[in-house]
PDB file of N, CA and C in Angstrom:
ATOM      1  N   UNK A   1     171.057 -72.088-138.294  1.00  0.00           N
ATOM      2  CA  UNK A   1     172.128 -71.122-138.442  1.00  0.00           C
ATOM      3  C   UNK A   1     172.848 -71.425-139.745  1.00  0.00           C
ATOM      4  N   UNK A   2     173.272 -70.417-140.223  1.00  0.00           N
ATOM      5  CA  UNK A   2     173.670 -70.736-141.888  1.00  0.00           C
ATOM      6  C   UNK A   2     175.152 -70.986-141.420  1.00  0.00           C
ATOM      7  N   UNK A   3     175.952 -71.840-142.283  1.00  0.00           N
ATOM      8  CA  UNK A   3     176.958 -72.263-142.368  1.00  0.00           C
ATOM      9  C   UNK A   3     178.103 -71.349-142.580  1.00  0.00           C
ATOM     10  N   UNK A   4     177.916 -69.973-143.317  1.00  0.00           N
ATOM     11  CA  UNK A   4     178.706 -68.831-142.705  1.00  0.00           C
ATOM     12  C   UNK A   4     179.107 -68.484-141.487  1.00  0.00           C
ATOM     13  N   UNK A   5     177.652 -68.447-140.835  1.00  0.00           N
ATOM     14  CA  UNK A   5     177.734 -67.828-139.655  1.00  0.00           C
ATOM     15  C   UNK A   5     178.622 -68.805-138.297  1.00  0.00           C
ATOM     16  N   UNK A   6     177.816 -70.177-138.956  1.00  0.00           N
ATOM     17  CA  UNK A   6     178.670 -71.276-137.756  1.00  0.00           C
ATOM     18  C   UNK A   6     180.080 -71.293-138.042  1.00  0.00           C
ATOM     19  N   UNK A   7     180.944 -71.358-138.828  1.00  0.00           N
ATOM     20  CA  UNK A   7     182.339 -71.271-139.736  1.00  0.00           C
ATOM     21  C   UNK A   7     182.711 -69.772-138.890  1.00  0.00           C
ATOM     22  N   UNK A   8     181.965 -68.628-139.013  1.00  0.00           N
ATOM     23  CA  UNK A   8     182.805 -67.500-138.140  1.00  0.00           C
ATOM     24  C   UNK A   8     182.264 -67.888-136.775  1.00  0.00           C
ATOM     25  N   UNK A   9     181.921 -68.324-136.388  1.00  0.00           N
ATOM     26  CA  UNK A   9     181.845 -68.843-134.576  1.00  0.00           C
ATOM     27  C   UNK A   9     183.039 -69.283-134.373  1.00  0.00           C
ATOM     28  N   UNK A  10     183.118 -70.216-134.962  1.00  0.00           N
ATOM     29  CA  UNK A  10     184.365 -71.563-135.100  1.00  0.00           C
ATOM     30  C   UNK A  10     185.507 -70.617-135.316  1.00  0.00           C
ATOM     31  N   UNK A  11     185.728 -69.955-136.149  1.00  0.00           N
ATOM     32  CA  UNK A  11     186.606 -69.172-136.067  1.00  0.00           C
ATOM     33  C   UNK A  11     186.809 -68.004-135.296  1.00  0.00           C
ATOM     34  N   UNK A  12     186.185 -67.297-134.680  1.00  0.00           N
ATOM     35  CA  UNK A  12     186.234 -66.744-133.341  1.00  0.00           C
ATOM     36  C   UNK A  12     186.946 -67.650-132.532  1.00  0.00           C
ATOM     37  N   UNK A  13     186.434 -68.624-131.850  1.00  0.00           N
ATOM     38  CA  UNK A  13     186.739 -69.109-131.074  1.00  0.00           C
ATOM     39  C   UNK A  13     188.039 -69.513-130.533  1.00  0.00           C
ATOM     40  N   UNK A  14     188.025 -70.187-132.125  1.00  0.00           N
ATOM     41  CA  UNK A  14     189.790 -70.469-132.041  1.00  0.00           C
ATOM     42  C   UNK A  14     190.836 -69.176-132.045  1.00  0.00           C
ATOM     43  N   UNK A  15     190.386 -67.857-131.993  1.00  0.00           N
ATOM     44  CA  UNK A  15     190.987 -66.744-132.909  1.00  0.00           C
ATOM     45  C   UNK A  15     190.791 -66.390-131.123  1.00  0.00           C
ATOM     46  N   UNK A  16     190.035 -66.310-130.052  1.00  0.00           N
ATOM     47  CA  UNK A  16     189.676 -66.592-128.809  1.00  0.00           C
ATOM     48  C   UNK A  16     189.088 -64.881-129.087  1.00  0.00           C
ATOM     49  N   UNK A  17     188.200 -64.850-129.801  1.00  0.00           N
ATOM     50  CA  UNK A  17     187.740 -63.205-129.832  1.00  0.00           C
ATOM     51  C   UNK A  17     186.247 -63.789-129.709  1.00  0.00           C
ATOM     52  N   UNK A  18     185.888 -62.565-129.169  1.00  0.00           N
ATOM     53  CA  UNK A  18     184.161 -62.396-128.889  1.00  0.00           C
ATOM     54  C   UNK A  18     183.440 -62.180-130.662  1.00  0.00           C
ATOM     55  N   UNK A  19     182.440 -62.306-130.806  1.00  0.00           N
ATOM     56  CA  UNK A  19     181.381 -61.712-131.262  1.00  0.00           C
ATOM     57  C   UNK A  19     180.102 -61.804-131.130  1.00  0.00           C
ATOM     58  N   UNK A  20     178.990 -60.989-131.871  1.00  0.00           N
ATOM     59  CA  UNK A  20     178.324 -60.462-130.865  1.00  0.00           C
ATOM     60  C   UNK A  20     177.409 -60.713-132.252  1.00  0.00           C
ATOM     61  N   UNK A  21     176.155 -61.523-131.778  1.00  0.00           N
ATOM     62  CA  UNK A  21     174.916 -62.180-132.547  1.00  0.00           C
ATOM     63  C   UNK A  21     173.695 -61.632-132.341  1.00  0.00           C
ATOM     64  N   UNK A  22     173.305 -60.886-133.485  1.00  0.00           N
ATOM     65  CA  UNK A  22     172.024 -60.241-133.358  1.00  0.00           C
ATOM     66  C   UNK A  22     170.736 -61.467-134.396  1.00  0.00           C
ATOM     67  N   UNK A  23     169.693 -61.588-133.202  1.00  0.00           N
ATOM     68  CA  UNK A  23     168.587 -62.628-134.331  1.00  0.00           C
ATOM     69  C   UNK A  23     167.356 -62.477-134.153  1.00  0.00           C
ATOM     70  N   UNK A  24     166.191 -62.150-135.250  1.00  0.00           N
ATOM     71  CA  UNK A  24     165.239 -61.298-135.339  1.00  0.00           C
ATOM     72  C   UNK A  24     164.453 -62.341-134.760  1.00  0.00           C
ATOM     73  N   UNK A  25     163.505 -61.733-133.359  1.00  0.00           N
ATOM     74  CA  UNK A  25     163.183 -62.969-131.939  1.00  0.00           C
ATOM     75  C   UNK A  25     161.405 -62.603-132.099  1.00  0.00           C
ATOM     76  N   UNK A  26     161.346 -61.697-132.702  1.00  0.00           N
ATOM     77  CA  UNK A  26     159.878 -61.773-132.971  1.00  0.00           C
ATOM     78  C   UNK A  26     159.497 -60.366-133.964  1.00  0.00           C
ATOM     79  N   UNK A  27     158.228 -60.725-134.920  1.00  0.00           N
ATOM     80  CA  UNK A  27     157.971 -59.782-135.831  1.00  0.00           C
ATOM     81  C   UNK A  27     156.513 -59.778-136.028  1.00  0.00           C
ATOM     82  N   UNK A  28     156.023 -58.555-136.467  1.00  0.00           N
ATOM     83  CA  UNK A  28     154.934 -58.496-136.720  1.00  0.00           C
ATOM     84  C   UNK A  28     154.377 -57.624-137.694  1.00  0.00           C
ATOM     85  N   UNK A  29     153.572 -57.447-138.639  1.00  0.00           N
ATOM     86  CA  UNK A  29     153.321 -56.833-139.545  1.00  0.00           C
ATOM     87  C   UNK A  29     154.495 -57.080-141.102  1.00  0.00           C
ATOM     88  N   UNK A  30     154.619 -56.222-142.098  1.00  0.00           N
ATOM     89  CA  UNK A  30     155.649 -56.285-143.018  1.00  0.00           C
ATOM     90  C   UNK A  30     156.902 -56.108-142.452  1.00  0.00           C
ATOM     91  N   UNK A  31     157.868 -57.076-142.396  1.00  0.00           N
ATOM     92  CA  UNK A  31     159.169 -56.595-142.279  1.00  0.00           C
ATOM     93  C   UNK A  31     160.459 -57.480-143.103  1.00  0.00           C
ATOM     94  N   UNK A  32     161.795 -57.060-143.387  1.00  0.00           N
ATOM     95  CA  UNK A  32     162.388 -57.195-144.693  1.00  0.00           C
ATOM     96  C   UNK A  32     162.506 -58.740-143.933  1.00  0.00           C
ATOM     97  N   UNK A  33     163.079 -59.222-142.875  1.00  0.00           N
ATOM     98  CA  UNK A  33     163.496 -60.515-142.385  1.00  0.00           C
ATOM     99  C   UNK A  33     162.482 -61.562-141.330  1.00  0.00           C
ATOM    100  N   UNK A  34     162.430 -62.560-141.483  1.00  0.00           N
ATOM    101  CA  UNK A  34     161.459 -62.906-140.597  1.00  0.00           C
ATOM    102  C   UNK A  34     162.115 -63.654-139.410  1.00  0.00           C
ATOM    103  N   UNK A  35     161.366 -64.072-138.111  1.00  0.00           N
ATOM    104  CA  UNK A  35     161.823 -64.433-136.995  1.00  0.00           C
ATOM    105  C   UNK A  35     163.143 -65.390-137.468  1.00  0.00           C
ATOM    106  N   UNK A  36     164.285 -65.508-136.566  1.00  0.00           N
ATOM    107  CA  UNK A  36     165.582 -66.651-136.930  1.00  0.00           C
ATOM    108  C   UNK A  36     166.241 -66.163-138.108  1.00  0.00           C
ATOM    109  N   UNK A  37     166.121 -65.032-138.628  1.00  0.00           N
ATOM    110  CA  UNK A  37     167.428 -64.367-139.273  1.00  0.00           C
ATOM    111  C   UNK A  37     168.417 -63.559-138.657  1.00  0.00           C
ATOM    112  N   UNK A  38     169.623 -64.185-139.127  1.00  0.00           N
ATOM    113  CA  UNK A  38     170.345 -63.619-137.761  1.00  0.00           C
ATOM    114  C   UNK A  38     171.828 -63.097-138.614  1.00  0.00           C
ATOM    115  N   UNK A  39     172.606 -61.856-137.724  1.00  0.00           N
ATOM    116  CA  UNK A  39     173.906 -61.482-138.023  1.00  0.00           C
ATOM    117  C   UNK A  39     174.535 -61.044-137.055  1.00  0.00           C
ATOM    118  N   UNK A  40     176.041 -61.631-137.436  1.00  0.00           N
ATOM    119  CA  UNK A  40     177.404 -61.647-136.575  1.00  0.00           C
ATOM    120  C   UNK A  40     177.767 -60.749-136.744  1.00  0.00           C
ATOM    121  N   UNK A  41     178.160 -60.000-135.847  1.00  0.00           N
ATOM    122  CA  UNK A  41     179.153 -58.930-135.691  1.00  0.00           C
ATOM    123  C   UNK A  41     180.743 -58.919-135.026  1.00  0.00           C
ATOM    124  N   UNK A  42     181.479 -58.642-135.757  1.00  0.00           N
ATOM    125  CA  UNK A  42     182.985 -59.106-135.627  1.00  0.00           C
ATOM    126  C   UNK A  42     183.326 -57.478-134.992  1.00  0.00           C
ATOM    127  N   UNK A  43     184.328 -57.526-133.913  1.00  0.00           N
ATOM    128  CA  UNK A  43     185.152 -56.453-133.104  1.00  0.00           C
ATOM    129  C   UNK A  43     185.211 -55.113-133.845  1.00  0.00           C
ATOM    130  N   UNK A  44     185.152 -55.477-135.298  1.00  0.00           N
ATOM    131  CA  UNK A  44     185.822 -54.181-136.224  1.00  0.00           C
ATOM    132  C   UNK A  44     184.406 -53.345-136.999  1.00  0.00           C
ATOM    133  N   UNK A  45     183.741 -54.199-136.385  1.00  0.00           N
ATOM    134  CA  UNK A  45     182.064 -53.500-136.990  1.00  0.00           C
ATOM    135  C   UNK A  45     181.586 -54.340-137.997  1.00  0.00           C
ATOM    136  N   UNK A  46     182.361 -55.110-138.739  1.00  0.00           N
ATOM    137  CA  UNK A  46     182.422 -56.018-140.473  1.00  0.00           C
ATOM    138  C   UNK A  46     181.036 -56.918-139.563  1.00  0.00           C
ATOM    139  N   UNK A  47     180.373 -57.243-140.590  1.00  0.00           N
ATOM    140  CA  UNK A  47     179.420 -58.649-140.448  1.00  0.00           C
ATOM    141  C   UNK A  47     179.152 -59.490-141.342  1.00  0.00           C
ATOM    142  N   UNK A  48     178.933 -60.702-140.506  1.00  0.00           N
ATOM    143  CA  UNK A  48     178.587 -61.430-141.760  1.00  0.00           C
ATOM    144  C   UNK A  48     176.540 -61.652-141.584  1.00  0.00           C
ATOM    145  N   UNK A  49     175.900 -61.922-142.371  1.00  0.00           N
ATOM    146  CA  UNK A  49     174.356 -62.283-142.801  1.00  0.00           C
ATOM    147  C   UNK A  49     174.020 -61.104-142.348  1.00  0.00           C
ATOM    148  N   UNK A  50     172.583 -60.868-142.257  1.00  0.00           N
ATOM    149  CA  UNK A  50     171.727 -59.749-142.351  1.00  0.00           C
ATOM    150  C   UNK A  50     170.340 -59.981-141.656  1.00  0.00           C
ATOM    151  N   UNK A  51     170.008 -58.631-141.545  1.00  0.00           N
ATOM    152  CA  UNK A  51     168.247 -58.464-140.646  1.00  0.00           C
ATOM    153  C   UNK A  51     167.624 -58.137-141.449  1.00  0.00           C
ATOM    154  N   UNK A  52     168.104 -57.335-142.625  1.00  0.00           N
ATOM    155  CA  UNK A  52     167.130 -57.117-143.366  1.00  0.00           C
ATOM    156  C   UNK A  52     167.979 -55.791-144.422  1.00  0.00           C
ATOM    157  N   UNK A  53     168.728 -54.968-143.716  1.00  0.00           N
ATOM    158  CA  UNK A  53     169.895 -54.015-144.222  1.00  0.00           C
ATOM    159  C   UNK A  53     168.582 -52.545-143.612  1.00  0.00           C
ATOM    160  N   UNK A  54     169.336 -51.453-144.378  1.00  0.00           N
ATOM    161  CA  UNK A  54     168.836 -50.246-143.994  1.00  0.00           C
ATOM    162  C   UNK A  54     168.706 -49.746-143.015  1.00  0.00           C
ATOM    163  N   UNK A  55     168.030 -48.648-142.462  1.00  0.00           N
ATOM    164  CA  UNK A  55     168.398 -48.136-141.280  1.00  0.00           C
ATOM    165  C   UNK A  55     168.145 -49.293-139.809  1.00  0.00           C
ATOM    166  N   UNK A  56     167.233 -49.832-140.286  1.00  0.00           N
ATOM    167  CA  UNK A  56     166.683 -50.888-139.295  1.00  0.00           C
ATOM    168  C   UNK A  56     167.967 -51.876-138.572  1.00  0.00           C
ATOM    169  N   UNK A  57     168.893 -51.740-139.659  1.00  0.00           N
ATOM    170  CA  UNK A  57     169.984 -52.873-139.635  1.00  0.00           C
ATOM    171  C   UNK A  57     170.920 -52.113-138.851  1.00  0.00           C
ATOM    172  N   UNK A  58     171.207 -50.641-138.986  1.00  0.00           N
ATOM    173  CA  UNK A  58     172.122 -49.680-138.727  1.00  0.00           C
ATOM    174  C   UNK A  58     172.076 -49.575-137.461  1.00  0.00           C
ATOM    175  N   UNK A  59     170.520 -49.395-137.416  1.00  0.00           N
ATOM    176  CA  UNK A  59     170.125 -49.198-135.417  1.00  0.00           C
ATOM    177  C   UNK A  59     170.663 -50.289-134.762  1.00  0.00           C
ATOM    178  N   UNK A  60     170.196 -52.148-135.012  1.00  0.00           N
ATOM    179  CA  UNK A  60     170.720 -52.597-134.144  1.00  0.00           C
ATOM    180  C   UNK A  60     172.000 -53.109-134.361  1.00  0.00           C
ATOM    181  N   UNK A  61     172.894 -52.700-135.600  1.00  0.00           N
ATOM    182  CA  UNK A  61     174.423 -53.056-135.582  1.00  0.00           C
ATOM    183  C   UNK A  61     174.629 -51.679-134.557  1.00  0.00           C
ATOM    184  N   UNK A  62     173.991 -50.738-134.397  1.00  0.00           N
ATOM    185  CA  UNK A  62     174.916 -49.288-133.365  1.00  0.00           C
ATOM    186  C   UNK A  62     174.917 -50.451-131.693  1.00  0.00           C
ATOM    187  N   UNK A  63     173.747 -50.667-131.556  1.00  0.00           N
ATOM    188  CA  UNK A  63     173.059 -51.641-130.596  1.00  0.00           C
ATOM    189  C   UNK A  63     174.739 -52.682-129.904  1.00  0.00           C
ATOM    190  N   UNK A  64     174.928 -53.360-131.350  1.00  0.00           N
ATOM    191  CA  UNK A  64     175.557 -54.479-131.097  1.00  0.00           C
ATOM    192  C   UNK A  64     176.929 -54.430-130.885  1.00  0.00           C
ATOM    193  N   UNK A  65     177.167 -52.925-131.205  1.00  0.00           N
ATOM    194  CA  UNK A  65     178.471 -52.705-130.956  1.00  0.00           C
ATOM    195  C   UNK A  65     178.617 -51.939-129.577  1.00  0.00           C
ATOM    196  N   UNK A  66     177.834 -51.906-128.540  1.00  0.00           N
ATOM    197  CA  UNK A  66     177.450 -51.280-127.584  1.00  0.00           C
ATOM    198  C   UNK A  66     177.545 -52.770-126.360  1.00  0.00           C
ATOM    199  N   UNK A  67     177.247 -53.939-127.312  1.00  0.00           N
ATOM    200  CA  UNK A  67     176.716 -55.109-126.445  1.00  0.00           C
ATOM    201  C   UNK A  67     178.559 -55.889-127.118  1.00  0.00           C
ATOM    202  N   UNK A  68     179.038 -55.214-127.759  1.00  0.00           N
ATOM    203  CA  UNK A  68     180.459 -55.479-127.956  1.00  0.00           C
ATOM    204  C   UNK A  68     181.157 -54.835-127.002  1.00  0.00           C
ATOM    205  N   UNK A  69     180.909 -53.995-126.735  1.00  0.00           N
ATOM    206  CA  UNK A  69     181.895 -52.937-125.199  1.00  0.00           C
ATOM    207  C   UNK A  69     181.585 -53.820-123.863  1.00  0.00           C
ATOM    208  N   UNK A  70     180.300 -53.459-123.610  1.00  0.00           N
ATOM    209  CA  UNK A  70     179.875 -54.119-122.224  1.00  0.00           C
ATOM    210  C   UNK A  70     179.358 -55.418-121.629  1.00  0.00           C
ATOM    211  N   UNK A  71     179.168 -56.081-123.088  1.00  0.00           N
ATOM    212  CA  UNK A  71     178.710 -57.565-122.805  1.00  0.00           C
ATOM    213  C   UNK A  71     177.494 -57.700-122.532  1.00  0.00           C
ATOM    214  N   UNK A  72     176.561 -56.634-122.346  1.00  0.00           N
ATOM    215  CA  UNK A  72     175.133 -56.486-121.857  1.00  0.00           C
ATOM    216  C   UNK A  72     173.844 -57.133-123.048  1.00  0.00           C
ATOM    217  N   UNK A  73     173.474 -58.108-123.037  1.00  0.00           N
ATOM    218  CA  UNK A  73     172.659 -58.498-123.708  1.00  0.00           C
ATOM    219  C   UNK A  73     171.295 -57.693-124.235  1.00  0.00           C
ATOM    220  N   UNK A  74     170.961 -57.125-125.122  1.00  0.00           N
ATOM    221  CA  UNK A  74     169.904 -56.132-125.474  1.00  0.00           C
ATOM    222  C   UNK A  74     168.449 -56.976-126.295  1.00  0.00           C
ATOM    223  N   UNK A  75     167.605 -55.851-126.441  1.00  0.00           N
ATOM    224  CA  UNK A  75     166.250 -56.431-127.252  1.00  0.00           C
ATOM    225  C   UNK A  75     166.574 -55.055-127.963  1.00  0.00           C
ATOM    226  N   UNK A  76     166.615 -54.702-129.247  1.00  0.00           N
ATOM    227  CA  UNK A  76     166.343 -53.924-130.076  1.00  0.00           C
ATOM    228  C   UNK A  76     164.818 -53.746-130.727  1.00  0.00           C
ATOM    229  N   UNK A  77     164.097 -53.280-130.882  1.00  0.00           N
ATOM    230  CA  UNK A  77     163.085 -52.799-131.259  1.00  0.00           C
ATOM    231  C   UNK A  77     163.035 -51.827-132.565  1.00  0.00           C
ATOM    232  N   UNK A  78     162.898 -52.871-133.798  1.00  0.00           N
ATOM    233  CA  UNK A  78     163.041 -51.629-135.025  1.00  0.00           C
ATOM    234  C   UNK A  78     161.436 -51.324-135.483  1.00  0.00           C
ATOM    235  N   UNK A  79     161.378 -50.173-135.666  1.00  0.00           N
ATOM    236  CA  UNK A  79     159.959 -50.038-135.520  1.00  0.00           C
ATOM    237  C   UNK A  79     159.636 -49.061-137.185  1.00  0.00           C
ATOM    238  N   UNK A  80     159.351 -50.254-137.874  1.00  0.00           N
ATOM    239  CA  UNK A  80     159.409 -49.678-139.355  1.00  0.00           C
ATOM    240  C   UNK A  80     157.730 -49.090-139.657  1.00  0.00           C
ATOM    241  N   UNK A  81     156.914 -49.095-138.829  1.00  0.00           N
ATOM    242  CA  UNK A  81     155.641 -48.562-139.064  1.00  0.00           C
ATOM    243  C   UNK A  81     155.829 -46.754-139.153  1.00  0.00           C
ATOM    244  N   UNK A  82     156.732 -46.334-138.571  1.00  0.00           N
ATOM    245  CA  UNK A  82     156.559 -44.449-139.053  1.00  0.00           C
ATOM    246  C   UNK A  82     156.929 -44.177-140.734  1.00  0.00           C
ATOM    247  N   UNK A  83     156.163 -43.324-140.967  1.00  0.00           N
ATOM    248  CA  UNK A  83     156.450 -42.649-142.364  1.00  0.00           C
ATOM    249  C   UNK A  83     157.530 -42.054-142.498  1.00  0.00           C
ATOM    250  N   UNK A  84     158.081 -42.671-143.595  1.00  0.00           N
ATOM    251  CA  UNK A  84     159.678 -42.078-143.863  1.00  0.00           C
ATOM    252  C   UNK A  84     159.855 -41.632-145.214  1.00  0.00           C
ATOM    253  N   UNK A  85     160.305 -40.890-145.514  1.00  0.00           N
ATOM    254  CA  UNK A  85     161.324 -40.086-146.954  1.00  0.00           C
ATOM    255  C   UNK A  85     161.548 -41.040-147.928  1.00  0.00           C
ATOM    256  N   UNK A  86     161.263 -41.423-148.849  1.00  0.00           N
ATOM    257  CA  UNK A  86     161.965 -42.334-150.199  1.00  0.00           C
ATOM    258  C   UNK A  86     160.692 -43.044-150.403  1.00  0.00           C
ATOM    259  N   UNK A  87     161.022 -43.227-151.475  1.00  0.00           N
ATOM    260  CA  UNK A  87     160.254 -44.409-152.344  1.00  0.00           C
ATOM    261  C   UNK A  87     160.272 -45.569-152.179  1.00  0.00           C
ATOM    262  N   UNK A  88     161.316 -45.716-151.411  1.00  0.00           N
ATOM    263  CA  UNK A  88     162.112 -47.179-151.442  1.00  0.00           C
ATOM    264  C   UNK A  88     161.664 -47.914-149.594  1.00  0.00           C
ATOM    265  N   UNK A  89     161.095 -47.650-149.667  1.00  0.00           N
ATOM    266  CA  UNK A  89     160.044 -48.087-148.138  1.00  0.00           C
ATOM    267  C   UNK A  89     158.959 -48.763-148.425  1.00  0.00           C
ATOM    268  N   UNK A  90     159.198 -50.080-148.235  1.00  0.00           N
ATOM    269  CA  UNK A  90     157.931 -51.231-148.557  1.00  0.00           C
ATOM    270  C   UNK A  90     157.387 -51.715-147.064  1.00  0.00           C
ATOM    271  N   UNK A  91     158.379 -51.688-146.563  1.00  0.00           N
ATOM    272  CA  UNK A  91     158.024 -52.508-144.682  1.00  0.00           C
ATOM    273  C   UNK A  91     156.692 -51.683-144.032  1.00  0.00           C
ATOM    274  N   UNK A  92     156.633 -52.292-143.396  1.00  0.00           N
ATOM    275  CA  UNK A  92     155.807 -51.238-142.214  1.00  0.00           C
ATOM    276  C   UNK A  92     155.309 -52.270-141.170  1.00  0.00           C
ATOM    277  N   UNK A  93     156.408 -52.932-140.541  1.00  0.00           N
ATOM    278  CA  UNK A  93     156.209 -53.631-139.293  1.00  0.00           C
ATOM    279  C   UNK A  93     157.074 -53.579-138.391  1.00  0.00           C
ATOM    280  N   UNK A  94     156.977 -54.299-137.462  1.00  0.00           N
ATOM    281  CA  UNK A  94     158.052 -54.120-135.860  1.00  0.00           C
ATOM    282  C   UNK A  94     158.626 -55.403-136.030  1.00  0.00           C
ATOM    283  N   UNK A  95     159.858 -55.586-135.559  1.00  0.00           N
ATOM    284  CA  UNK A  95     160.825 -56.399-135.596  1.00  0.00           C
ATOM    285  C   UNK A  95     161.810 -55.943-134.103  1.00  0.00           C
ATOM    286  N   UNK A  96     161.508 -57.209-133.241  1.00  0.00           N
ATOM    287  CA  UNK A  96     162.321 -57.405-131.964  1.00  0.00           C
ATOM    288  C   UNK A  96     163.908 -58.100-132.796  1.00  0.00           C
ATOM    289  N   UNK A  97     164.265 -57.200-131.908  1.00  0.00           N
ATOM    290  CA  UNK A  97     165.957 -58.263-132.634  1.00  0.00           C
ATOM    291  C   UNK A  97     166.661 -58.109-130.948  1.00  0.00           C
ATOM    292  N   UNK A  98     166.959 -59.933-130.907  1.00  0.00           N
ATOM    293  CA  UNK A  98     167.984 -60.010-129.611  1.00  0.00           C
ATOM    294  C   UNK A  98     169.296 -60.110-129.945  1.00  0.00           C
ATOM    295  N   UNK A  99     170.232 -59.210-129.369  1.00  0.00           N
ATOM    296  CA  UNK A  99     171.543 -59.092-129.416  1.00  0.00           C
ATOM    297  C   UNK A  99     172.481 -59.705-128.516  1.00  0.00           C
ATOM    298  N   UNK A 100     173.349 -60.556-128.543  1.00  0.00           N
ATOM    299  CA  UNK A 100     173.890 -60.779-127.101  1.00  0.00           C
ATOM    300  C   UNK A 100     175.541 -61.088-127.784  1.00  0.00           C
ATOM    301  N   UNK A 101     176.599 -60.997-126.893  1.00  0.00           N
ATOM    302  CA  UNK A 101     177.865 -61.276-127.455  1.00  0.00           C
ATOM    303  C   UNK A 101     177.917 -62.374-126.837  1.00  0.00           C
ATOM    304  N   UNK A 102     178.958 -63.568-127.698  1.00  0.00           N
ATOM    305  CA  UNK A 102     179.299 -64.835-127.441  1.00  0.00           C
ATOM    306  C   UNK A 102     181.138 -65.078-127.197  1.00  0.00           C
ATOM    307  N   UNK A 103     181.108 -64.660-126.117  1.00  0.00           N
ATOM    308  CA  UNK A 103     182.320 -64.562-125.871  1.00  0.00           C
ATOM    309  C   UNK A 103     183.359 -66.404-126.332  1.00  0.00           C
ATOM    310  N   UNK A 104     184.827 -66.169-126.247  1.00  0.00           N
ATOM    311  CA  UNK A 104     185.211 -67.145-126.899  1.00  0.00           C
ATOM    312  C   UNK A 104     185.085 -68.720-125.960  1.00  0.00           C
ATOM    313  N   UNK A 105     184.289 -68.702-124.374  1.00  0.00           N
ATOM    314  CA  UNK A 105     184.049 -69.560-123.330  1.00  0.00           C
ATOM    315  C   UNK A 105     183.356 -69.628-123.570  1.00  0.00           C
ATOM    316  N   UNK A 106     182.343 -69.508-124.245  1.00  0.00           N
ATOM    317  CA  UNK A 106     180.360 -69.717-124.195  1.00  0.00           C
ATOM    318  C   UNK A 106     180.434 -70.992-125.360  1.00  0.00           C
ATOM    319  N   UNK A 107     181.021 -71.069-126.417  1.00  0.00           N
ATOM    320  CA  UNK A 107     181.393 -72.139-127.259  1.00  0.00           C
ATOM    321  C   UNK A 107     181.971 -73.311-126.823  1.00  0.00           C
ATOM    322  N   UNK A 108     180.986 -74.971-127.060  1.00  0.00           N
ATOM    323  CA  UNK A 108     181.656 -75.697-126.152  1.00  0.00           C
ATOM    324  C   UNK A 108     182.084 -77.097-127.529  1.00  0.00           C
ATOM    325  N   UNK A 109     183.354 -76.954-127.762  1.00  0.00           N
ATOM    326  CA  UNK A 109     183.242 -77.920-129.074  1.00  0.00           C
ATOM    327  C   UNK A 109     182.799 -79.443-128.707  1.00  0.00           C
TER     328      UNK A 109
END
């Protein structure tokens, strides 16, 4: 875990607010991030690190702010193999991303 990400745990915690950790749990084919890249999502939507960005990222930050309401732990499924619009499309693999929120009790210093 990158030292950003542990530093906003730590600070959650003490701040006694949830957030909610999305980390790419399995991949296959081209995709922008590989397994154990992971991003925090803070109450207000803001994050810190990345999956990879683009829509892929968009789907499971919508995801994570869903697993920010209800606490419900998810598997996101970004599925970059369909043909899409732009130039700017290099991927073309599947990427599982697990989402779960870490409420400010799940942290044990």
């Amino acid at each position: 875990m990158s030292t950003e990400i542990f530093k906003e745990l730590i600070k959650s915690q003490t701040a006694g607010e949830a957030r909610v950790l999305a980390t790419v749990s399995e991949t296959s084919g081209s995709t922008p991030r590989s397994t154990g890249a992971i991003m925090l999502l803070r109450p207000d939507g803001t994050f810190a690190g990345t999956i990879g960005g683009g829509c892929g990222e968009a789907e499971v930050w919508q995801s994570a702010m869903e697993t920010m309401l209800d606490g419900e732990s998810r598997t996101v499924v970004v599925d970059l193999t369909e043909p899409t619009e732009g130039e700017d499309k290099i991927c073309g693999g599947i990427m599982n991303v697990f989402v779960e929120r870490i409420a400010p009790s799940q942290i044990i210093n």
